[in-house]
N, C-alpha and C. Protein backbone atom coordinates (compact mmCIF):
# COMPACT_ATOMS: atom_id res chain seq x y z
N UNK A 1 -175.62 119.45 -53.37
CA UNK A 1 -174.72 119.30 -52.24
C UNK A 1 -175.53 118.74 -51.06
N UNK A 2 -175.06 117.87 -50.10
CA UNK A 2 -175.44 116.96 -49.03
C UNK A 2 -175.36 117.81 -48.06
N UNK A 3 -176.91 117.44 -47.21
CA UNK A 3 -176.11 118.41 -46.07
C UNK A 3 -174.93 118.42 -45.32
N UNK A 4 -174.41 117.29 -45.29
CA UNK A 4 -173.21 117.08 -44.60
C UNK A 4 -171.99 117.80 -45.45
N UNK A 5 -172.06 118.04 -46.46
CA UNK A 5 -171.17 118.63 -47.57
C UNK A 5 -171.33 120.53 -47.25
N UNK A 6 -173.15 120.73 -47.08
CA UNK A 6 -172.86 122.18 -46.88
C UNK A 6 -172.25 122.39 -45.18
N UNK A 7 -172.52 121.98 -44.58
CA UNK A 7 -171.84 121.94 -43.13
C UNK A 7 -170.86 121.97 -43.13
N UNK A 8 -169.89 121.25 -43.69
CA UNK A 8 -168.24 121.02 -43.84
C UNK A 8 -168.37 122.64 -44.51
N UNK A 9 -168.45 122.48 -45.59
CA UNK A 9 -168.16 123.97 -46.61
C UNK A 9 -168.41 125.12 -45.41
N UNK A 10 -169.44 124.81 -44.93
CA UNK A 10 -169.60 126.46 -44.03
C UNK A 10 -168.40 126.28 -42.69
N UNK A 11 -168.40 125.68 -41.95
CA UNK A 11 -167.50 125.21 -41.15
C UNK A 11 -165.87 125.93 -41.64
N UNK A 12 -165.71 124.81 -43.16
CA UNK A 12 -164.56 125.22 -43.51
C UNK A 12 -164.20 126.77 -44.21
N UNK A 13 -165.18 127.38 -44.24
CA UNK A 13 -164.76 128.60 -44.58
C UNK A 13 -165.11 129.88 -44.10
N UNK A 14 -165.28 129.41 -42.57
CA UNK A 14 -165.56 130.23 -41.75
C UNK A 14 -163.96 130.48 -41.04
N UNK A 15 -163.36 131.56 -40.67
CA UNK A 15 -162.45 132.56 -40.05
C UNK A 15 -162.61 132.35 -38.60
N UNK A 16 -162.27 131.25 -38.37
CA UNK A 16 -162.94 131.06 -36.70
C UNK A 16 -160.84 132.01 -36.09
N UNK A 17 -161.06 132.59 -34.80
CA UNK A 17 -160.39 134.08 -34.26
C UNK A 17 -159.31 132.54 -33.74
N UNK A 18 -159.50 131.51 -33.28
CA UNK A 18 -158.75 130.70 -32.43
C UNK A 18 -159.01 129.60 -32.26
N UNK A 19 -158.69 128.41 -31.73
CA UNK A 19 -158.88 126.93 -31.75
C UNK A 19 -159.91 126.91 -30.80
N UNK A 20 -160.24 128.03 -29.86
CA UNK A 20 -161.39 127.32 -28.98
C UNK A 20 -162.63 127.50 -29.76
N UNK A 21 -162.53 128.76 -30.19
CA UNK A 21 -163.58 129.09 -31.19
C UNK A 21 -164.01 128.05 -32.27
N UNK A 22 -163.00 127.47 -32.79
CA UNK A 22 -162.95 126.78 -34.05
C UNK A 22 -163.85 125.43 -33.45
N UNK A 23 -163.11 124.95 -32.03
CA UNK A 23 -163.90 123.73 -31.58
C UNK A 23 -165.24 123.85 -31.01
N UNK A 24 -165.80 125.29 -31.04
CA UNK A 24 -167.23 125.42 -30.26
C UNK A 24 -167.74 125.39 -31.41
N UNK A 25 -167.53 126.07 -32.63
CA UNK A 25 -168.38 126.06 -33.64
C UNK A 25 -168.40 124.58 -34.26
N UNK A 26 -167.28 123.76 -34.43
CA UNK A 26 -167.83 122.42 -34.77
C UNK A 26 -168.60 121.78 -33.71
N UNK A 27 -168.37 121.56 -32.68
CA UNK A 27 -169.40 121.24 -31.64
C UNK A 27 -170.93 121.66 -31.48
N UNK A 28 -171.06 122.87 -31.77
CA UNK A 28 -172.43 123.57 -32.29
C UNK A 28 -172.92 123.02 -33.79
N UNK A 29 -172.14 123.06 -34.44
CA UNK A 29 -172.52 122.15 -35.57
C UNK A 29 -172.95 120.26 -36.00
N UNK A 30 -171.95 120.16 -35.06
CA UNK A 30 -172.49 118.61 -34.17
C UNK A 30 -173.81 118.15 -33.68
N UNK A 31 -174.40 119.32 -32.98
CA UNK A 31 -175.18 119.34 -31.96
C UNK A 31 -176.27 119.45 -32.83
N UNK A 32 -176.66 120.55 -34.38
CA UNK A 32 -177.60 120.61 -35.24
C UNK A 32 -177.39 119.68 -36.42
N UNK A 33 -176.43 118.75 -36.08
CA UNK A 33 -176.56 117.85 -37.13
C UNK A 33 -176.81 116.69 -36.63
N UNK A 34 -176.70 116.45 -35.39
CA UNK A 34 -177.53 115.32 -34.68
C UNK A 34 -179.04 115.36 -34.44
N UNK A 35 -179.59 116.80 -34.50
CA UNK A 35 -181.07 116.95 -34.41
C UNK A 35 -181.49 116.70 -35.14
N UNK A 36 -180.97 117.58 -36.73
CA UNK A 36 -181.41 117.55 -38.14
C UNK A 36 -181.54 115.50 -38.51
N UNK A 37 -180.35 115.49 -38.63
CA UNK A 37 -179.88 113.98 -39.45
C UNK A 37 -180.33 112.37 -38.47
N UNK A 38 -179.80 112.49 -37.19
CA UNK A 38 -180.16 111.85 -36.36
C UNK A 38 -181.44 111.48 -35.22
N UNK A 39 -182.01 112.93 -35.51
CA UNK A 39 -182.95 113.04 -34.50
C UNK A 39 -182.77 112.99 -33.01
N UNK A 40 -181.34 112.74 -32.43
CA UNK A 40 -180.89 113.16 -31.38
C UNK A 40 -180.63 114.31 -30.88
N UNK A 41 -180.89 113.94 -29.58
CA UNK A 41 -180.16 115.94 -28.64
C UNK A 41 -179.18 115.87 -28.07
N UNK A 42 -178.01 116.45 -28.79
CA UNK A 42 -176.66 116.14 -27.67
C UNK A 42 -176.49 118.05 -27.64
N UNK A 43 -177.00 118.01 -25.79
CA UNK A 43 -177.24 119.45 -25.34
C UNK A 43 -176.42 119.51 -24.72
N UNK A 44 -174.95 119.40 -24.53
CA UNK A 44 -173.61 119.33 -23.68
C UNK A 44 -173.86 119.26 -22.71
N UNK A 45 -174.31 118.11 -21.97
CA UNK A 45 -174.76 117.66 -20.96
C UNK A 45 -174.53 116.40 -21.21
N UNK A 46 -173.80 115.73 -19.82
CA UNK A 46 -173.09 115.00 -19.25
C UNK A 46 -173.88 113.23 -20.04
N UNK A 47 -174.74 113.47 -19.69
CA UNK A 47 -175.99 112.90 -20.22
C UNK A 47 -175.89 112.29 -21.83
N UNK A 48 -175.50 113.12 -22.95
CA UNK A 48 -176.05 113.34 -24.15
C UNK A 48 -174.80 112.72 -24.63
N UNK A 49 -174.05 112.31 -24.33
CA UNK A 49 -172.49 110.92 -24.07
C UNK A 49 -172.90 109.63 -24.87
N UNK A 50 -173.55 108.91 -23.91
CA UNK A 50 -174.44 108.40 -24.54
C UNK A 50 -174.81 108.32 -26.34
N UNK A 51 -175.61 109.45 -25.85
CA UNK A 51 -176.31 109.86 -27.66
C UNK A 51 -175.35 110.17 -28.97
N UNK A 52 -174.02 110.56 -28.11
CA UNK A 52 -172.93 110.99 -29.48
C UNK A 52 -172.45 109.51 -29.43
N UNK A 53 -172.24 108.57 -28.54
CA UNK A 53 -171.75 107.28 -29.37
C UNK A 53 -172.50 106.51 -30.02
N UNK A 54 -174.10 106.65 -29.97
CA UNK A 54 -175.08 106.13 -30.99
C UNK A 54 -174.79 106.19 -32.00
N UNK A 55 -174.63 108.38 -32.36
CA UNK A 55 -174.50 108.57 -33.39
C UNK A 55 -173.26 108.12 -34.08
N UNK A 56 -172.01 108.11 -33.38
CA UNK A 56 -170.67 108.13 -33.91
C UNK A 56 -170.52 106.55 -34.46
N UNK A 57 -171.27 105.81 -33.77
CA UNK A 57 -171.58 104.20 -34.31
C UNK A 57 -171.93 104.32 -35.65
N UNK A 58 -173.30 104.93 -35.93
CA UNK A 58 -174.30 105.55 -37.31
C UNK A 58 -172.75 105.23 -38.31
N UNK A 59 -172.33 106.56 -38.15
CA UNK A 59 -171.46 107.67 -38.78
C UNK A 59 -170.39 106.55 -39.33
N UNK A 60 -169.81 105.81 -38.23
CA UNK A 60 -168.71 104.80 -38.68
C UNK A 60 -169.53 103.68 -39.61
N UNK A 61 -170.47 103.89 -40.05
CA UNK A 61 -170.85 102.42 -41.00
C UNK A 61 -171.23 103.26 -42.28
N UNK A 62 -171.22 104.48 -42.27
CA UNK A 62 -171.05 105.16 -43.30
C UNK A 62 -170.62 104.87 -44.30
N UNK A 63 -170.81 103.86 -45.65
CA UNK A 63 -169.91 103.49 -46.90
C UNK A 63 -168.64 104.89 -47.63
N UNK A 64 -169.18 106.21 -47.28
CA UNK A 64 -167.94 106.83 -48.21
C UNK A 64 -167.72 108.31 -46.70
N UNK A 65 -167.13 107.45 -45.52
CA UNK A 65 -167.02 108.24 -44.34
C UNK A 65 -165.91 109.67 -44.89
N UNK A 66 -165.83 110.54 -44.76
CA UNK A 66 -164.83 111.34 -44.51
C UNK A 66 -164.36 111.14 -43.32
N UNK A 67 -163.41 110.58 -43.01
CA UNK A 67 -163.02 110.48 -41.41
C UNK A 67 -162.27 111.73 -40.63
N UNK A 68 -161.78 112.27 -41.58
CA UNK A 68 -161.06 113.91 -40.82
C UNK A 68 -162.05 114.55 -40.62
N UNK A 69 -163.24 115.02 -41.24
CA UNK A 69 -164.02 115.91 -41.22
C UNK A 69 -164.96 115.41 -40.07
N UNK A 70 -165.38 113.82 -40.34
CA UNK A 70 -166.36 113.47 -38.91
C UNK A 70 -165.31 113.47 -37.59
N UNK A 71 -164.01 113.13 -37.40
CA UNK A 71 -163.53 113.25 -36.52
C UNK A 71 -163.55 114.41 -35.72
N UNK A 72 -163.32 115.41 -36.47
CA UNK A 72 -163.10 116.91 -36.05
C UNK A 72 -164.83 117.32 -35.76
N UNK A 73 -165.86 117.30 -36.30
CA UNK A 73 -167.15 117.32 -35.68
C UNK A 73 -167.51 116.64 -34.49
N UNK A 74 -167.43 115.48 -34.22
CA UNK A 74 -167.84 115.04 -33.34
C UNK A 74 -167.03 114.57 -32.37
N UNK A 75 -165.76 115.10 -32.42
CA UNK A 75 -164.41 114.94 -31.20
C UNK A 75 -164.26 116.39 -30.58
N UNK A 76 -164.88 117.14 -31.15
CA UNK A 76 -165.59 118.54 -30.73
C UNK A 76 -166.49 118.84 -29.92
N UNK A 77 -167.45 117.92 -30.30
CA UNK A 77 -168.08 117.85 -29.22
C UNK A 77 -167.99 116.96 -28.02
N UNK A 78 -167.18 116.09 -28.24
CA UNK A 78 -167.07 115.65 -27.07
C UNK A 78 -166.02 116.71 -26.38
N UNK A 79 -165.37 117.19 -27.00
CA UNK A 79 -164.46 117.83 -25.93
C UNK A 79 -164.88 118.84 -25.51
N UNK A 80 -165.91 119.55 -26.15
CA UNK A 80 -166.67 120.76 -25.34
C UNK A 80 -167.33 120.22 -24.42
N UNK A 81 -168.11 119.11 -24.28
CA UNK A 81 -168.55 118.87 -23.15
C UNK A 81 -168.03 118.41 -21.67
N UNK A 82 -166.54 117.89 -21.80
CA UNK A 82 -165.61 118.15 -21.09
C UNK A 82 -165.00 119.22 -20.85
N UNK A 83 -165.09 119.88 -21.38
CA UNK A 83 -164.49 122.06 -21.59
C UNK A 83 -165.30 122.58 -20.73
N UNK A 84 -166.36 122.41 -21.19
CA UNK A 84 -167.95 123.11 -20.12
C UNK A 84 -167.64 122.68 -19.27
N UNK A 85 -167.80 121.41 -18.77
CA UNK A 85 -167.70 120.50 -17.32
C UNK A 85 -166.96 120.92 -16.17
N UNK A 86 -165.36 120.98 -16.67
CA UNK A 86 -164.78 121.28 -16.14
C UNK A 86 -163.69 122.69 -16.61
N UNK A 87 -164.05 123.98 -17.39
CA UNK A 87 -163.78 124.87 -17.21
C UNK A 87 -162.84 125.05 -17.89
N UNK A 88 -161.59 123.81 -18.81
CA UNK A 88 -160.99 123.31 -19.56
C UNK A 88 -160.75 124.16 -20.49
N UNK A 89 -159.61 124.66 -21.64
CA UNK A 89 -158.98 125.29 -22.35
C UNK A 89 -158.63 124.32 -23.84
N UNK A 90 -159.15 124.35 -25.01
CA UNK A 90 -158.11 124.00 -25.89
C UNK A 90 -156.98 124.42 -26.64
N UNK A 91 -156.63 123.18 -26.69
CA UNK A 91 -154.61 123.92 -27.09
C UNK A 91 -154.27 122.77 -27.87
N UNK A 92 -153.46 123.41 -28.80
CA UNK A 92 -152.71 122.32 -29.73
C UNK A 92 -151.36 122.30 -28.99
N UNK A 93 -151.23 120.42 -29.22
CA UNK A 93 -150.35 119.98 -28.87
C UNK A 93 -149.77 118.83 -29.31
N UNK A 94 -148.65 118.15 -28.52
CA UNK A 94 -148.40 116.80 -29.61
C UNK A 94 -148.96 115.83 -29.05
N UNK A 95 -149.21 114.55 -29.57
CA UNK A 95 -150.11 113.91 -29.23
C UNK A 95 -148.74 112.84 -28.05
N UNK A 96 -148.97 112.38 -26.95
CA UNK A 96 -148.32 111.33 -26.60
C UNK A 96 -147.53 110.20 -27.71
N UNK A 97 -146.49 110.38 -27.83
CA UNK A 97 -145.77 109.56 -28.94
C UNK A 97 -145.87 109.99 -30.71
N UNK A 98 -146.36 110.74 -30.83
CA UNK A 98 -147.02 111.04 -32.52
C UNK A 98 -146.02 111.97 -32.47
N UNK A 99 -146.00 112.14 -33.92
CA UNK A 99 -145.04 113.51 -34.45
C UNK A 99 -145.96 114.94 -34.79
N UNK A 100 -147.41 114.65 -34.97
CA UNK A 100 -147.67 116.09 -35.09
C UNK A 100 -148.61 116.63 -33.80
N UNK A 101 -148.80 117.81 -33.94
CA UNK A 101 -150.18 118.60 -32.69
C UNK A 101 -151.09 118.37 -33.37
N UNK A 102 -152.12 117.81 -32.04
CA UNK A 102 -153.51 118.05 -32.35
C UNK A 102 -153.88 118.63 -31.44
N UNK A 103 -155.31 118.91 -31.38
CA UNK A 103 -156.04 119.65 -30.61
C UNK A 103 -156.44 118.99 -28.99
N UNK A 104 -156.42 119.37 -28.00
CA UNK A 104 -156.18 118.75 -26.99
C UNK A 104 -157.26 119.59 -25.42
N UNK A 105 -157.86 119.30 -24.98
CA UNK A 105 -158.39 120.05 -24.04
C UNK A 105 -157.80 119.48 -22.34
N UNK A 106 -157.09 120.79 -22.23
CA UNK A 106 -156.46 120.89 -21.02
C UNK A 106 -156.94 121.51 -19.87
N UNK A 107 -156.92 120.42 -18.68
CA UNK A 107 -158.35 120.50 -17.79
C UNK A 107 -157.13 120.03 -16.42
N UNK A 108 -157.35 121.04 -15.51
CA UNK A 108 -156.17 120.91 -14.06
C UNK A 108 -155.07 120.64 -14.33
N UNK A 109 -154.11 120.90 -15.67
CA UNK A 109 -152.91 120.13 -15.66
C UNK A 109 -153.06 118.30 -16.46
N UNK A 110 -154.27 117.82 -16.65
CA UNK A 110 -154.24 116.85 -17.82
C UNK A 110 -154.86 117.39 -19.04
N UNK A 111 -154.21 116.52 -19.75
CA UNK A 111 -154.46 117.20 -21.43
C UNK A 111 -155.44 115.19 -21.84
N UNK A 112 -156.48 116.12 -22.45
CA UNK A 112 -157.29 115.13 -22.84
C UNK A 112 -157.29 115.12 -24.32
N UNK A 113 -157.77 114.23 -24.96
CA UNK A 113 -157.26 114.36 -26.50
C UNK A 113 -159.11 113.21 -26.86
N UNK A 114 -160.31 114.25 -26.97
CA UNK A 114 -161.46 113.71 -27.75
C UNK A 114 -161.43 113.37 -29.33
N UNK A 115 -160.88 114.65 -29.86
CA UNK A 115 -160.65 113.75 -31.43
C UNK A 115 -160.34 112.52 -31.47
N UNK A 116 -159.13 112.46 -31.02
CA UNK A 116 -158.07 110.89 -31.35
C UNK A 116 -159.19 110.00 -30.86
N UNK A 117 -160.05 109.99 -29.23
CA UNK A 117 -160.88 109.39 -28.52
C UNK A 117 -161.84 108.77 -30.02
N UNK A 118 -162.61 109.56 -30.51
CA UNK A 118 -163.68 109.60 -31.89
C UNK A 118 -162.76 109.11 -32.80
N UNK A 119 -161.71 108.97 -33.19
CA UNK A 119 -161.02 108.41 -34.33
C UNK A 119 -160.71 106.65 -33.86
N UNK A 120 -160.68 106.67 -33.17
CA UNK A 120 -160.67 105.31 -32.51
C UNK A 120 -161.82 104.37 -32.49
N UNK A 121 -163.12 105.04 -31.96
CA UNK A 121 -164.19 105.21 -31.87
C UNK A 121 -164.67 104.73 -33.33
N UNK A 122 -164.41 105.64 -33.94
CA UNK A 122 -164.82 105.21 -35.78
C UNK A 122 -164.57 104.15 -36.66
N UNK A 123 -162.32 103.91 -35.95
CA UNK A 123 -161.66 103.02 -36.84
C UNK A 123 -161.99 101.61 -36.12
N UNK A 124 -162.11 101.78 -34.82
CA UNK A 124 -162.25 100.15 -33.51
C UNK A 124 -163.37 99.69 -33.32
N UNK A 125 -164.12 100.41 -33.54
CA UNK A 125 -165.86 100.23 -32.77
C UNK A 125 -166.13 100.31 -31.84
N UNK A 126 -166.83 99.24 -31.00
CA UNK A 126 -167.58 99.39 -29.62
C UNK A 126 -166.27 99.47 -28.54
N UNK A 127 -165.62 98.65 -28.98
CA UNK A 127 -163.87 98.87 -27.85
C UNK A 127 -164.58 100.02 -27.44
N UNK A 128 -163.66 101.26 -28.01
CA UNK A 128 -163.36 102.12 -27.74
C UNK A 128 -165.15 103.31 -27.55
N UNK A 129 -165.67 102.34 -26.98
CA UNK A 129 -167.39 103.35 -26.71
C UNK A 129 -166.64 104.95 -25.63
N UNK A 130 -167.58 105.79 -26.24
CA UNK A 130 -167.45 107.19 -26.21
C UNK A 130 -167.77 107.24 -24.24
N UNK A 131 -168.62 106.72 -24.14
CA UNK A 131 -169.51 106.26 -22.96
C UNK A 131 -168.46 106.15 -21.48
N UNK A 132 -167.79 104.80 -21.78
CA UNK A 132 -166.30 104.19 -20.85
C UNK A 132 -165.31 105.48 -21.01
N UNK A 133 -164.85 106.38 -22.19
CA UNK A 133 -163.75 107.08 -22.01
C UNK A 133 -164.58 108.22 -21.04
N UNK A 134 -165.62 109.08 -20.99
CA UNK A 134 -166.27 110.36 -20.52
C UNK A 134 -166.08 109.58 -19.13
N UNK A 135 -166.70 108.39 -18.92
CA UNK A 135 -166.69 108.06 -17.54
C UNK A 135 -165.58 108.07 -16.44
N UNK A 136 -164.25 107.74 -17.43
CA UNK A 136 -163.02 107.84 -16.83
C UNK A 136 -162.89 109.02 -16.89
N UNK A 137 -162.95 109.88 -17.71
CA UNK A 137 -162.59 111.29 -17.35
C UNK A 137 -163.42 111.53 -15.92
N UNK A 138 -164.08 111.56 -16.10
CA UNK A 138 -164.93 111.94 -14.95
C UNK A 138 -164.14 111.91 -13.38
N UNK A 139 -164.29 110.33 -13.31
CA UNK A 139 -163.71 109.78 -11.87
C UNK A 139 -162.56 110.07 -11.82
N UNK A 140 -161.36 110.11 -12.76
CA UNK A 140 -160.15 110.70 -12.64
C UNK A 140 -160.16 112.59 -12.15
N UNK A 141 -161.23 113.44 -12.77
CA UNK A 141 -160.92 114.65 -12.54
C UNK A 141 -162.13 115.47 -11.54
N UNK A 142 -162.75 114.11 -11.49
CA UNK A 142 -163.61 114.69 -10.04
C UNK A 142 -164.74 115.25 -10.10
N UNK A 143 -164.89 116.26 -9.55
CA UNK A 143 -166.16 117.23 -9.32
C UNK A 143 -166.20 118.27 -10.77
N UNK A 144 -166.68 118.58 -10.96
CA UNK A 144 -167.31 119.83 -11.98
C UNK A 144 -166.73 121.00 -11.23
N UNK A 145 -165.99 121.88 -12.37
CA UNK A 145 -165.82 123.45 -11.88
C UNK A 145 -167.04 123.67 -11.70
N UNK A 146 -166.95 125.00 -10.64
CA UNK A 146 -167.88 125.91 -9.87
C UNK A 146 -168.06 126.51 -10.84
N UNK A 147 -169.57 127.10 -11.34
CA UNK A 147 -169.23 128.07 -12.20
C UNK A 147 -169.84 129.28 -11.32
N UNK A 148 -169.86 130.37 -11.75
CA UNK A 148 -169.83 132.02 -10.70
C UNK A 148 -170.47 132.42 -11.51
C-alpha cells in the first residue's frame, strides 16, 4: 500500500465527532504529506499558499489522480487556513447553483467554498492558482480575527 493509500485508509476510517473535525484532520494530514512526499511546509500560515499550489500543481499531473480524495485533502487545508485566519466555522451547504452540499467555511456572513477552489485548481490549472483566490479572500474580508 502507497503512502497516499495508507493516509486515505486512516483518514477514511477514522470517526471524526463533526465536519470541523473531519476538515482539521485532513488538513493535518495535508500538512504531513507535504513534508513527507513533497518536502514542503504548509504551517497554516498565510505564507504556505503559495507552497499548497506548488504542490496541488505536482498532484494534478498525477497519471492515476484520485480527484475526490486529493480534493478533500488539500481543499482542507486551504480552508483551515482561512478558518484560523479569520475565526471561520465549517458547514455543509449547497454550493451556489449545484444540487448537492458541500463543505463550506463560513467567515462574517460569507461562505467560502476551498474544495471546489482545489477542484478547479486540479481540473483548470494555473487559471485558477490557489495564490489569486487566498488573496481575494483576504482583501474582501479584511483584517484577521483578534485572537484572546
Amino acid at each position: 500500500m502507497s503512502a497516499v493509500e495508507q493516509i486515505r485508509a486512516r483518514l477514511e476510517s477514522t470517526a471524526f465527532p463533526d465536519l470541523g473535525a473531519m476538515m482539521e484532520g485532513y488538513a493535518r494530514a495535508a500538512s504531513l504529506r507535504a513534508r513527507s512526499e513533497y518536502r514542503r511546509k504548509l504551517d497554516f500560515s498565510a505564507e504556505s499558499i503559495d507552497c499548497l499550489d506548488e504542490i496541488v500543481a505536482l498532484v494534478g499531473d498525477t497519471p492515476d489522480l484520485d480527484l475526490d480524495f486529493e480534493v478533500r485533502l488539500w481543499g482542507s487545508y486551504l480552508g483551515e487556513v482561512v478558518r484560523l485566519r479569520y475565526a471561520g466555522i465549517w458547514e455543509m451547504t449547497q454550493y451556489p447553483g449545484g444540487l448537492a452540499s458541500v463543505p463550506a467555511v463560513e467567515v462574517r456572513g460569507s461562505r467560502l467554498f476551498p474544495l471546489t477552489k482545489v477542484f478547479r485548481r486540479l481540473t483548470h490549472g494555473e487559471e485558477d492558482d490557489l495564490a489569486s483566490f487566498y488573496s481575494m479572500v483576504t482583501e474582501r474580508l479584511g483584517e484577521p480575527a483578534q485572537v484572546n
